[in-house]
C-alpha atoms as a PDB file:
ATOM      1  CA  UNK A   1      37.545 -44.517 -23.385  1.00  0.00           C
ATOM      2  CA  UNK A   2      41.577 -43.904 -23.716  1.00  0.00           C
ATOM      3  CA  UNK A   3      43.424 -40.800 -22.574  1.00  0.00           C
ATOM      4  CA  UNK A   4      45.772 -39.195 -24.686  1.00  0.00           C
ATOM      5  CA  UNK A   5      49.124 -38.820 -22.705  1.00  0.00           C
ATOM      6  CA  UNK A   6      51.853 -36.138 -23.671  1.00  0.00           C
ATOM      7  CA  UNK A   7      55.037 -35.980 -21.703  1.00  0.00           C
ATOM      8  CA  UNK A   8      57.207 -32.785 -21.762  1.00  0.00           C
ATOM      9  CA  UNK A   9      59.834 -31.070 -19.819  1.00  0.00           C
ATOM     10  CA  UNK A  10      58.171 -28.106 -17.746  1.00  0.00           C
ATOM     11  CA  UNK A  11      59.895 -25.370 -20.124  1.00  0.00           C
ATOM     12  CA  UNK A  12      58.325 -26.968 -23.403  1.00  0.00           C
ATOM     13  CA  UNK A  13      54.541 -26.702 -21.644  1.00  0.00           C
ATOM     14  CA  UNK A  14      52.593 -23.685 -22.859  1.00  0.00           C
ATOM     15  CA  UNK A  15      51.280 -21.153 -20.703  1.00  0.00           C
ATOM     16  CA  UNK A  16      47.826 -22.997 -21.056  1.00  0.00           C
ATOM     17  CA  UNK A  17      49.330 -26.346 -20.359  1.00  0.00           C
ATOM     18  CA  UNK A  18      50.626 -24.933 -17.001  1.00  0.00           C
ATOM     19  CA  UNK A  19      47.207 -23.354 -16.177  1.00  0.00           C
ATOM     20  CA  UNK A  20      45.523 -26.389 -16.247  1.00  0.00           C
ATOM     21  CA  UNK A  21      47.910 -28.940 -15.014  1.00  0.00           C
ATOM     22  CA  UNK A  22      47.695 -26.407 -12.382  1.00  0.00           C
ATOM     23  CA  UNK A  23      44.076 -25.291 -12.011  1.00  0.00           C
ATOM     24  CA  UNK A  24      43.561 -29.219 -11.953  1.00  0.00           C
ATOM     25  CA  UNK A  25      45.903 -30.019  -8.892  1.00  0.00           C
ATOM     26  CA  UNK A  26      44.396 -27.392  -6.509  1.00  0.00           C
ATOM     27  CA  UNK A  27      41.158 -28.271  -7.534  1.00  0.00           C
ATOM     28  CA  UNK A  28      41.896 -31.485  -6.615  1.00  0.00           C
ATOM     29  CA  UNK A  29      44.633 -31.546  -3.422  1.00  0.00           C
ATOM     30  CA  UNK A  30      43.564 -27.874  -1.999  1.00  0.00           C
ATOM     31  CA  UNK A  31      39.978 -27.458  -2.709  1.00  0.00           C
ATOM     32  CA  UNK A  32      38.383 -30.858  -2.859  1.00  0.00           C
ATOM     33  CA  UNK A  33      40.609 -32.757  -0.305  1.00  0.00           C
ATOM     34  CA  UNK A  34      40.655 -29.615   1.982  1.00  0.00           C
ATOM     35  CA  UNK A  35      44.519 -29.205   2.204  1.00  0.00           C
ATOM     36  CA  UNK A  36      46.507 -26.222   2.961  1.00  0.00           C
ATOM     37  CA  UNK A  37      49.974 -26.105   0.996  1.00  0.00           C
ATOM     38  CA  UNK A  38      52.502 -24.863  -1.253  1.00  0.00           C
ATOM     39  CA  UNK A  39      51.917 -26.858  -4.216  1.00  0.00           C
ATOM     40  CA  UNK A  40      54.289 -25.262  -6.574  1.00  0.00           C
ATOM     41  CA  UNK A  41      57.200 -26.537  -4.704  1.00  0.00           C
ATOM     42  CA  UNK A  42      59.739 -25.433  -6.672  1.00  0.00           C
ATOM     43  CA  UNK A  43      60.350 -28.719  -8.085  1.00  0.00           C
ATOM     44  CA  UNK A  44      58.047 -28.421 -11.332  1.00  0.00           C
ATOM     45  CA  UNK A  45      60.317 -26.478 -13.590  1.00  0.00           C
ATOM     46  CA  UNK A  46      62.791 -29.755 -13.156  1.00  0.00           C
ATOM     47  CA  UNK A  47      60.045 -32.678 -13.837  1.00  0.00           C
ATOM     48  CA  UNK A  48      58.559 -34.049 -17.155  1.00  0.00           C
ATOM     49  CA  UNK A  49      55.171 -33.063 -16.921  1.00  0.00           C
ATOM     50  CA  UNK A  50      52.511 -35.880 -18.056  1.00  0.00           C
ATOM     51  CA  UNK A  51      49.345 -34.677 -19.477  1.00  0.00           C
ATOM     52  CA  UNK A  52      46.068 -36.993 -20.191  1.00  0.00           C
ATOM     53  CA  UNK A  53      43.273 -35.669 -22.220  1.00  0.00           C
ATOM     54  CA  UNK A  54      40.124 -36.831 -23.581  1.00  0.00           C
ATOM     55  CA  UNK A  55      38.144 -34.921 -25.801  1.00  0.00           C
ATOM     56  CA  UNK A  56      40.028 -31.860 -25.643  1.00  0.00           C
ATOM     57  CA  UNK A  57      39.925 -31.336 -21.797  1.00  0.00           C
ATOM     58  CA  UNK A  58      43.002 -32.582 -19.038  1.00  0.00           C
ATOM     59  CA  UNK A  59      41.718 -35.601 -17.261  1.00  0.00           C
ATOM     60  CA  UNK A  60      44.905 -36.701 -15.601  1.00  0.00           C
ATOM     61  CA  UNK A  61      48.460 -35.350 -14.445  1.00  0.00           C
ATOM     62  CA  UNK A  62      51.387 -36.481 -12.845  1.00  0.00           C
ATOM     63  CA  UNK A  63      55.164 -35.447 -12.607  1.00  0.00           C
ATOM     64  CA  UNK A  64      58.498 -37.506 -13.069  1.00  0.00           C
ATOM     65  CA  UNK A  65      60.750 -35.991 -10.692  1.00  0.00           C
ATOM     66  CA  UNK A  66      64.374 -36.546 -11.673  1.00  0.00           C
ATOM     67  CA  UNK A  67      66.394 -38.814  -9.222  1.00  0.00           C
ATOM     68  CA  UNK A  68      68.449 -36.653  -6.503  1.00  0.00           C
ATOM     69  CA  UNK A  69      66.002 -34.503  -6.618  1.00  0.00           C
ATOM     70  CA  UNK A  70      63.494 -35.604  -3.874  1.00  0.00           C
ATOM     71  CA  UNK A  71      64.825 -39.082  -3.427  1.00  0.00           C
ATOM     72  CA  UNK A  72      68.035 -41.563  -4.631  1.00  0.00           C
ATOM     73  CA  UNK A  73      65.352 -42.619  -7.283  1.00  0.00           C
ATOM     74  CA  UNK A  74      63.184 -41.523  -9.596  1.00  0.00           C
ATOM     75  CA  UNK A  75      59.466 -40.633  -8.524  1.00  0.00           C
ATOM     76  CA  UNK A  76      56.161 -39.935  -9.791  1.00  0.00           C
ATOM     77  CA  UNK A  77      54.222 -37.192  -8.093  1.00  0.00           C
ATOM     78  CA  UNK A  78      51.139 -34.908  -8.019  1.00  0.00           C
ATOM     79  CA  UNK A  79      49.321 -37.975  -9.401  1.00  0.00           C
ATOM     80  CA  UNK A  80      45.956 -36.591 -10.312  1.00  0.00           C
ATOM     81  CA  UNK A  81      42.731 -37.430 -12.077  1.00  0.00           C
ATOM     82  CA  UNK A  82      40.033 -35.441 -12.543  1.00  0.00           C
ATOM     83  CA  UNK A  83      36.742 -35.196 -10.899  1.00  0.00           C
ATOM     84  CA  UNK A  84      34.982 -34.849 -13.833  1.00  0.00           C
ATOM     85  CA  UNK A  85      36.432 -37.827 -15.425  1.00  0.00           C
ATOM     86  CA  UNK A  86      36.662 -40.543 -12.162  1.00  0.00           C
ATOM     87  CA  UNK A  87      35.900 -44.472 -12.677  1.00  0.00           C
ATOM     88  CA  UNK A  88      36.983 -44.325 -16.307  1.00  0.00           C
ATOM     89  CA  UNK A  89      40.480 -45.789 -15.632  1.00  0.00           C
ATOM     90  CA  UNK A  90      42.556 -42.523 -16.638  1.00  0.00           C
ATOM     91  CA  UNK A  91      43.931 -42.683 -12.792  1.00  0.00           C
ATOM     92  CA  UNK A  92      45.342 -46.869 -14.252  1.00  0.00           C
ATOM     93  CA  UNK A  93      46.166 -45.464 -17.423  1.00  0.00           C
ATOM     94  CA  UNK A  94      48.001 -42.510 -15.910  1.00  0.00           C
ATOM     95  CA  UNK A  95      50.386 -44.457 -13.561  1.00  0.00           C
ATOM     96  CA  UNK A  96      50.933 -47.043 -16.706  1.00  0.00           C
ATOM     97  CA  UNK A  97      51.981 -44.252 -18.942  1.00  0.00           C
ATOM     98  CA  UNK A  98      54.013 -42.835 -15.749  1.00  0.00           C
ATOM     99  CA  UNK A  99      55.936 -45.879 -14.981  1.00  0.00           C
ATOM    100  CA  UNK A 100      56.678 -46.499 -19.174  1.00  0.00           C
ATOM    101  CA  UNK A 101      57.988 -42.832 -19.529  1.00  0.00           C
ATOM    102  CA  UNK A 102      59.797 -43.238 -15.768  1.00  0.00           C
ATOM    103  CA  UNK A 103      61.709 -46.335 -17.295  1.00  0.00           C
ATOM    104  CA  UNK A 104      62.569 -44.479 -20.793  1.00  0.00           C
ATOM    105  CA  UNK A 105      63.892 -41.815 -18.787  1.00  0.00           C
ATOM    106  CA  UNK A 106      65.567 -43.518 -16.332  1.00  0.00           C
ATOM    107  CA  UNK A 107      66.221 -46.968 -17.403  1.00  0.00           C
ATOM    108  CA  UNK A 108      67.661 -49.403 -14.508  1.00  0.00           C
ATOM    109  CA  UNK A 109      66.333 -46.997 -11.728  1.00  0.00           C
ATOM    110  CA  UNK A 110      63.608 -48.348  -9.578  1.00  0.00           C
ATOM    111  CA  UNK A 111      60.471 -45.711  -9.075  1.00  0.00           C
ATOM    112  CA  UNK A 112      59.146 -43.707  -5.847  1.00  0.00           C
ATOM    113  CA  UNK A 113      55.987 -42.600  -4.701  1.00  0.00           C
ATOM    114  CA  UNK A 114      54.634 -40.744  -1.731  1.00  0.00           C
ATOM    115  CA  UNK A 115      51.122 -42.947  -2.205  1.00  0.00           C
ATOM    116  CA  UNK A 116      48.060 -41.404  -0.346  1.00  0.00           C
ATOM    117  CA  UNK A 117      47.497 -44.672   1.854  1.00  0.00           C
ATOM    118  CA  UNK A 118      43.689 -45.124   0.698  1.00  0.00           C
ATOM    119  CA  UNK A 119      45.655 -46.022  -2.414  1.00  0.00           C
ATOM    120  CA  UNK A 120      47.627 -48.667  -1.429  1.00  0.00           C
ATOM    121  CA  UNK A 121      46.025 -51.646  -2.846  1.00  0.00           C
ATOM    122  CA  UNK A 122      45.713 -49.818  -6.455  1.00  0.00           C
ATOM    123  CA  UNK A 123      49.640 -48.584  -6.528  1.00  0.00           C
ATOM    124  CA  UNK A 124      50.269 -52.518  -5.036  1.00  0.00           C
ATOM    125  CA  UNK A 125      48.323 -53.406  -7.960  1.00  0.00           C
ATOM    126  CA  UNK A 126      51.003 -51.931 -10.111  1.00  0.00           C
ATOM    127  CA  UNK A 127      53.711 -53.172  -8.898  1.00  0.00           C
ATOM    128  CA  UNK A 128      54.316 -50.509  -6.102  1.00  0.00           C
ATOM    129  CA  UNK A 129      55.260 -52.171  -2.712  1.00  0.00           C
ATOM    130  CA  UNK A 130      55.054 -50.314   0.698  1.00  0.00           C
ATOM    131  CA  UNK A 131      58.321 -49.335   2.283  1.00  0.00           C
ATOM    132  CA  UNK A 132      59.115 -47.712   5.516  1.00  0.00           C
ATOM    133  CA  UNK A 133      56.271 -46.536   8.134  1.00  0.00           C
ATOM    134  CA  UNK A 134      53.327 -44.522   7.438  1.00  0.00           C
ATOM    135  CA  UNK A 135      53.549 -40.888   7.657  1.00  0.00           C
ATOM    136  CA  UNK A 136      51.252 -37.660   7.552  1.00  0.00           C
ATOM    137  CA  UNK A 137      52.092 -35.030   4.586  1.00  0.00           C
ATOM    138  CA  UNK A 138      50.029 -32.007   5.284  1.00  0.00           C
ATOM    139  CA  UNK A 139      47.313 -33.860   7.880  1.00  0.00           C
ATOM    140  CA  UNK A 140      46.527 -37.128   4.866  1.00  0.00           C
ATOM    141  CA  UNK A 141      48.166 -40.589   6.066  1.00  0.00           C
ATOM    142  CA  UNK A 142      50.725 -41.489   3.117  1.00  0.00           C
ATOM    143  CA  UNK A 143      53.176 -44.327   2.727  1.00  0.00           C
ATOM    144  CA  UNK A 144      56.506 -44.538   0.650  1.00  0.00           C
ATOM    145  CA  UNK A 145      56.248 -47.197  -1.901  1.00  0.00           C
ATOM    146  CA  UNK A 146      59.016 -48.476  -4.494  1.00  0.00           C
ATOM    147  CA  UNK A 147      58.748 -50.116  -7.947  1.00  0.00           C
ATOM    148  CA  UNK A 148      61.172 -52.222  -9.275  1.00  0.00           C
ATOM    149  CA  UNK A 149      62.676 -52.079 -12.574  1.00  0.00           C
END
């Protein structure tokens, strides 16, 4: 099975939208992975917001955060999939759709992520290589990684 993937500036999302991109994250980063923070940083209203569904219900999220506005490039963050939904390739499907919409946007521009290191091999897989040292964000081991165009 396919997602569905919509990409939209935050001020064309409905109220709903933003309730379950939402609802989806903290289940996911604050409730299931045990993690304490702000998650509406303040950079949301800024970022195209991708939304993946599959019969009617949000299976995967992720934001394209502008370049200069977290790093020189562009990035793709709060990469999500949902617990409901895991090991049916949305979480592939989501970065694919990420990266295409990423170039559109910003053609030329190489892409960022902050990549949870448990998933360095899959972000590696597309394309993603690991730059820098390892760091913590909010006690979880991450790694900077870069695409090229």
């Amino acid at each position: 099975m396919s997602a569905s993937f919509l990409w939209l500036p935050f001020d064309r999302l409905s109220p709903r939208q933003v309730h379950d991109v939402l609802q989806l994250r903290q289940r996911v980063f604050i409730v299931e992975q045990r993690c304490a923070y702000l998650d509406a940083d303040g950079l949301d209203p800024q970022c195209w917001q991708g939304l993946g569904t599959a019969n009617g219900a949000l299976v995967a999220t992720a934001r394209i955060v502008p370049p200069g506005l977290a790093y020189e490039e562009p990035a793709i963050g709060r990469v999500v999939s949902s617990p409901d939904h895991r090991r049916a390739g949305f979480g592939r499907q989501l970065i694919e759709e990420a990266i295409r919409e990423t170039r559109r946007l910003y053609p030329g521009q190489g892409i960022r992520i902050g990549a949870q290191r448990y998933l360095e091999r899959f972000y590696g897989s597309l394309g993603f290589v690991a730059v820098g040292e390892p760091y913590d964000e909010d006690g979880i081991p991450h790694v900077h990684m870069l695409r090229a165009w």
